[in-house]
Protein backbone atom coordinates (compact mmCIF):
# COMPACT_ATOMS: atom_id res chain seq x y z
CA UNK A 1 15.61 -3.99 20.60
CA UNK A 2 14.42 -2.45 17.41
CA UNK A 3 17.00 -4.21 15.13
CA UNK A 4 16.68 -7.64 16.49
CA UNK A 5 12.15 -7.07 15.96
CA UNK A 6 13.37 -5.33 12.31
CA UNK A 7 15.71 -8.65 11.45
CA UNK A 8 13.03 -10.87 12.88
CA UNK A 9 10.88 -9.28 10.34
CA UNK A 10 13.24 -8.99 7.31
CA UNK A 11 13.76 -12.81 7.83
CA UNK A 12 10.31 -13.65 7.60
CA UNK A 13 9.60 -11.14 4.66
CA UNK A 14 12.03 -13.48 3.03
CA UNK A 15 10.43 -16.58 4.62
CA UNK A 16 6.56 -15.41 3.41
CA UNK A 17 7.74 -14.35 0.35
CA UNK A 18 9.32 -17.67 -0.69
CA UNK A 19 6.93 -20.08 1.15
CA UNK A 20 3.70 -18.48 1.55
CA UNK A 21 2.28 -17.94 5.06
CA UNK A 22 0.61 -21.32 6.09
CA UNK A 23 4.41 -23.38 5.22
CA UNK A 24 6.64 -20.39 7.27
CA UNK A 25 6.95 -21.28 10.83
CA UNK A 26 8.32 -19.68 13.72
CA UNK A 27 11.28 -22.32 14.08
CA UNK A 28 12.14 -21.53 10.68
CA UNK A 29 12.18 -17.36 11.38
CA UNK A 30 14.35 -18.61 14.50
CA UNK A 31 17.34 -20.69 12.76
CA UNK A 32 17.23 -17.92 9.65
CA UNK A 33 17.84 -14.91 12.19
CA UNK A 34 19.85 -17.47 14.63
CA UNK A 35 18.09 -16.57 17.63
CA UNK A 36 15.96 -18.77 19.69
CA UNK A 37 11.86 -18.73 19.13
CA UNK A 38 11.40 -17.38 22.87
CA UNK A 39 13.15 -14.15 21.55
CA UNK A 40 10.51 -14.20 18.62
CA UNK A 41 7.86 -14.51 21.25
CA UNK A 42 9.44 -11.19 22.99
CA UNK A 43 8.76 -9.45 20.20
CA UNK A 44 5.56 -10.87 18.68
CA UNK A 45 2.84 -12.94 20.05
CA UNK A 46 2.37 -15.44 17.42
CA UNK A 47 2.69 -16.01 13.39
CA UNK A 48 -0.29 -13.58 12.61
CA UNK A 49 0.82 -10.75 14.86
CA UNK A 50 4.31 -10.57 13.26
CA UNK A 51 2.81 -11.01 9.50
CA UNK A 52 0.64 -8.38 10.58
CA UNK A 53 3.64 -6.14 12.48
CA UNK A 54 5.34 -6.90 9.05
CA UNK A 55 2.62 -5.76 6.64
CA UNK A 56 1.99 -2.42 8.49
CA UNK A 57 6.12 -1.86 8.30
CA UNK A 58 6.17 -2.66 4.49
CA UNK A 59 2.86 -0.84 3.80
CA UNK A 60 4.12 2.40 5.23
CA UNK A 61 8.06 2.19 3.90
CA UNK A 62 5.62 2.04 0.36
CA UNK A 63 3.46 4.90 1.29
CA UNK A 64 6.43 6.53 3.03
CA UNK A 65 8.12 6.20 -0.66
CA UNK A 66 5.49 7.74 -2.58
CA UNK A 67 4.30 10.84 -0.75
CA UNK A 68 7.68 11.36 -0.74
CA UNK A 69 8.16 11.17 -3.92
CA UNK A 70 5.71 13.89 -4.52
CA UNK A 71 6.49 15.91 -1.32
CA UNK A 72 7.94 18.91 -2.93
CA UNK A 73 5.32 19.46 -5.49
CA UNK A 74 3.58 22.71 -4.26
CA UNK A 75 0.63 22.66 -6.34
CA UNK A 76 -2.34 19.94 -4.54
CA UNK A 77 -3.71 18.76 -8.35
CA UNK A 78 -0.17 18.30 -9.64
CA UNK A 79 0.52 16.19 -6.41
CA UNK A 80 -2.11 14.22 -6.33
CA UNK A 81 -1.92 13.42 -10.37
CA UNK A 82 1.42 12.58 -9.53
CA UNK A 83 0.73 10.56 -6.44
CA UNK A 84 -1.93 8.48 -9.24
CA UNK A 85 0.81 7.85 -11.73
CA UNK A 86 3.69 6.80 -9.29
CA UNK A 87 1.11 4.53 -7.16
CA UNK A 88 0.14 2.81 -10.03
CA UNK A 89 3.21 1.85 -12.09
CA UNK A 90 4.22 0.93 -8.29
CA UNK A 91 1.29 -1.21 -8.03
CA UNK A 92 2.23 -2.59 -11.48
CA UNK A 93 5.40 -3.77 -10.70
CA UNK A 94 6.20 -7.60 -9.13
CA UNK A 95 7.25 -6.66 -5.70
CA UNK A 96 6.62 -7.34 -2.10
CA UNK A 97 3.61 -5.44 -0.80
CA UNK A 98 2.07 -5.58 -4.47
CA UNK A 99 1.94 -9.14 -3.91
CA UNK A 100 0.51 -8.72 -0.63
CA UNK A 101 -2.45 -6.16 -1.98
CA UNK A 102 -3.18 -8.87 -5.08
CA UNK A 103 -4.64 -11.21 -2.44
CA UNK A 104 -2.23 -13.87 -3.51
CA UNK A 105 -3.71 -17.15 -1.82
CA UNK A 106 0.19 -18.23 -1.92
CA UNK A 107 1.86 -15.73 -0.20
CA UNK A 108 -0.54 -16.05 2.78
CA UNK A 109 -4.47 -16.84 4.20
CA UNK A 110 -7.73 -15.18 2.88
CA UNK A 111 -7.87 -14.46 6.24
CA UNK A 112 -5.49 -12.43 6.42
CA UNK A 113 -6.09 -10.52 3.86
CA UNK A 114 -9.56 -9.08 4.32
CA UNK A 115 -8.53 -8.39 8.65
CA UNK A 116 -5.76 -6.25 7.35
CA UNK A 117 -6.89 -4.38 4.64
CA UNK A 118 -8.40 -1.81 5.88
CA UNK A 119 -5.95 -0.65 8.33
CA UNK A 120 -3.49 -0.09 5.01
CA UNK A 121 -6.29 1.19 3.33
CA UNK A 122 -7.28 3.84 6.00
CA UNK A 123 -3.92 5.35 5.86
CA UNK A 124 -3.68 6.20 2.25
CA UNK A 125 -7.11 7.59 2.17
CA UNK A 126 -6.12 9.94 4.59
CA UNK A 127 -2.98 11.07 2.69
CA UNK A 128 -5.24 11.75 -0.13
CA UNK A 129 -7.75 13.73 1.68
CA UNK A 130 -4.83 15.46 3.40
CA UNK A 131 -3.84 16.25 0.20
CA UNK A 132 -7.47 17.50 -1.01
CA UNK A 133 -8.16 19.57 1.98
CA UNK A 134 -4.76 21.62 1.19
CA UNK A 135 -6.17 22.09 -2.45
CA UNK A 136 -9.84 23.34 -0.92
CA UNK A 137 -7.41 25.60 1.92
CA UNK A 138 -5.64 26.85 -1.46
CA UNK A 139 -9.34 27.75 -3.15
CA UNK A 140 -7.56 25.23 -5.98
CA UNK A 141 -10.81 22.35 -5.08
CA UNK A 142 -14.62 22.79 -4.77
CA UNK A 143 -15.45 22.34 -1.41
CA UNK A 144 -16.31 18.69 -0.85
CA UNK A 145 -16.14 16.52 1.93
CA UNK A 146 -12.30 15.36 1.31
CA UNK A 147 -12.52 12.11 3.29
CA UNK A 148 -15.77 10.75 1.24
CA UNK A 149 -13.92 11.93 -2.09
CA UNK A 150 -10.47 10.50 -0.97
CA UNK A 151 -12.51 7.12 -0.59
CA UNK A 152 -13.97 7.42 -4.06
CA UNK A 153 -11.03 8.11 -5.01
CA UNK A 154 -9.17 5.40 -3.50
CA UNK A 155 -11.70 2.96 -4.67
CA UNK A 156 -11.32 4.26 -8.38
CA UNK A 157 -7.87 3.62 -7.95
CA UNK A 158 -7.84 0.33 -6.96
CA UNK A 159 -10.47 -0.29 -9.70
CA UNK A 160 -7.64 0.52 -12.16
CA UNK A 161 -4.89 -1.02 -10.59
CA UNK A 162 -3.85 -4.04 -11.03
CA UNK A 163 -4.18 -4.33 -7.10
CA UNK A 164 -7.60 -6.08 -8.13
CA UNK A 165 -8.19 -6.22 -11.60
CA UNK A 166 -4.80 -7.48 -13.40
CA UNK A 167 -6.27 -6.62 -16.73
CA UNK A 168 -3.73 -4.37 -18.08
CA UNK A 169 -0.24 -5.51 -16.33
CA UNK A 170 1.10 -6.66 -19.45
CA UNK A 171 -0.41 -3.63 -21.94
CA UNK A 172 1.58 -0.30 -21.21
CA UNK A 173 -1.06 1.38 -23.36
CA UNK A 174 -3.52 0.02 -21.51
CA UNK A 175 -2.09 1.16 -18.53
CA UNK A 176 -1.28 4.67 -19.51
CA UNK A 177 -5.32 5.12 -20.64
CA UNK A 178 -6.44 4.06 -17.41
CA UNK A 179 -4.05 6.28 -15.46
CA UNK A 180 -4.94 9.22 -17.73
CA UNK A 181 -8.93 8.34 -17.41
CA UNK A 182 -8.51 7.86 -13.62
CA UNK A 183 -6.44 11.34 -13.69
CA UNK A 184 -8.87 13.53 -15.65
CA UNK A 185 -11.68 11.83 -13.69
CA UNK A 186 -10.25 13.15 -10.62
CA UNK A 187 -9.20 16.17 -11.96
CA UNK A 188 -12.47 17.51 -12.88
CA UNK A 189 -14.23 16.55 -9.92
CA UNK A 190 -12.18 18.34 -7.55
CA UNK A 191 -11.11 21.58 -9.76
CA UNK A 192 -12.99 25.00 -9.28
CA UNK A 193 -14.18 25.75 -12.50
């Protein structure tokens, strides 16, 4: 049951990404996977609740990807620097979800957009205040309420991402001050001095 929802979805990753959400229908999803809609109804109950099945399963492989990336990095400063640097040369890159984060009006409805934000949004704020309560557990970070600094922090970070600004995509230098402002920001507002 799980591959024929994960096909359904791949399909209409390919679908959305191509032809935006408003000109993807379901009798296009059906003929692409080769299965009849009533089996796309089995598994979702209309357009918006497979978009939004969709963007929750391409939101966390991303996330997935990046704590993983830093996973075996002991010390909680070093991984969350990391987990800055990684996120945002993700979020600088033409892909998918980035597309998905930039609001693009083609890819699918303001709508959309704002309904499903948070949920993404809640999720990597609480990897990053999972990460700064190990650091406060470690005596590494002052003790401050993680989940109000992991917001901050998130915030910051989307500030200097080209998730919402798109001011420094095409200037690497650019890019690298921001990440090392954003870094050293963060940095000494969480260390013990």
């Amino acid at each position: 049951m799980d591959d024929i929802k994960n096909n359904i979805l791949d399909k209409a990753k390919e679908r959305l990404d191509r032809f935006g959400f408003k000109k993807t229908t379901m009798d296009e999803i059906s003929k692409d996977c080769r299965i009849s809609k009533k089996t796309i109804y089995e598994h979702f109950k209309d357009k918006e609740d497979m978009f939004t099945c969709l963007l929750t399963r391409e939101c966390h492989k991303t996330i997935d990807m990046m704590l993983s990336q830093v996973a075996e990095i002991a010390d909680p400063l070093e991984r969350l620097i990391q987990l800055v640097r990684i996120a945002i040369a993700y979020f600088n890159e033409d892909n998918f979800v980035t597309r998905l984060l930039k609001d693009d009006e083609e890819l699918f409805s303001a709508f959309l957009s704002r309904k499903y934000h948070a949920l993404i949004d809640q999720e990597i704020i609480s990897s990053i205040a999972a990460i700064i309560n190990e650091g406060k557990q470690q005596g590494i970070f002052r003790d401050v309420d993680e989940n109000v600094v992991a917001y901050a922090g998130f915030k910051l970070f989307q500030s200097f991402s080209i998730m919402r600004t798109g001011q420094f995509l095409s200037d690497p230098d650019k890019q690298e001050y921001y990440t090392d402002v954003l870094v050293d920001f963060l940095a000494h507002a969480l260390v013990k001095k």
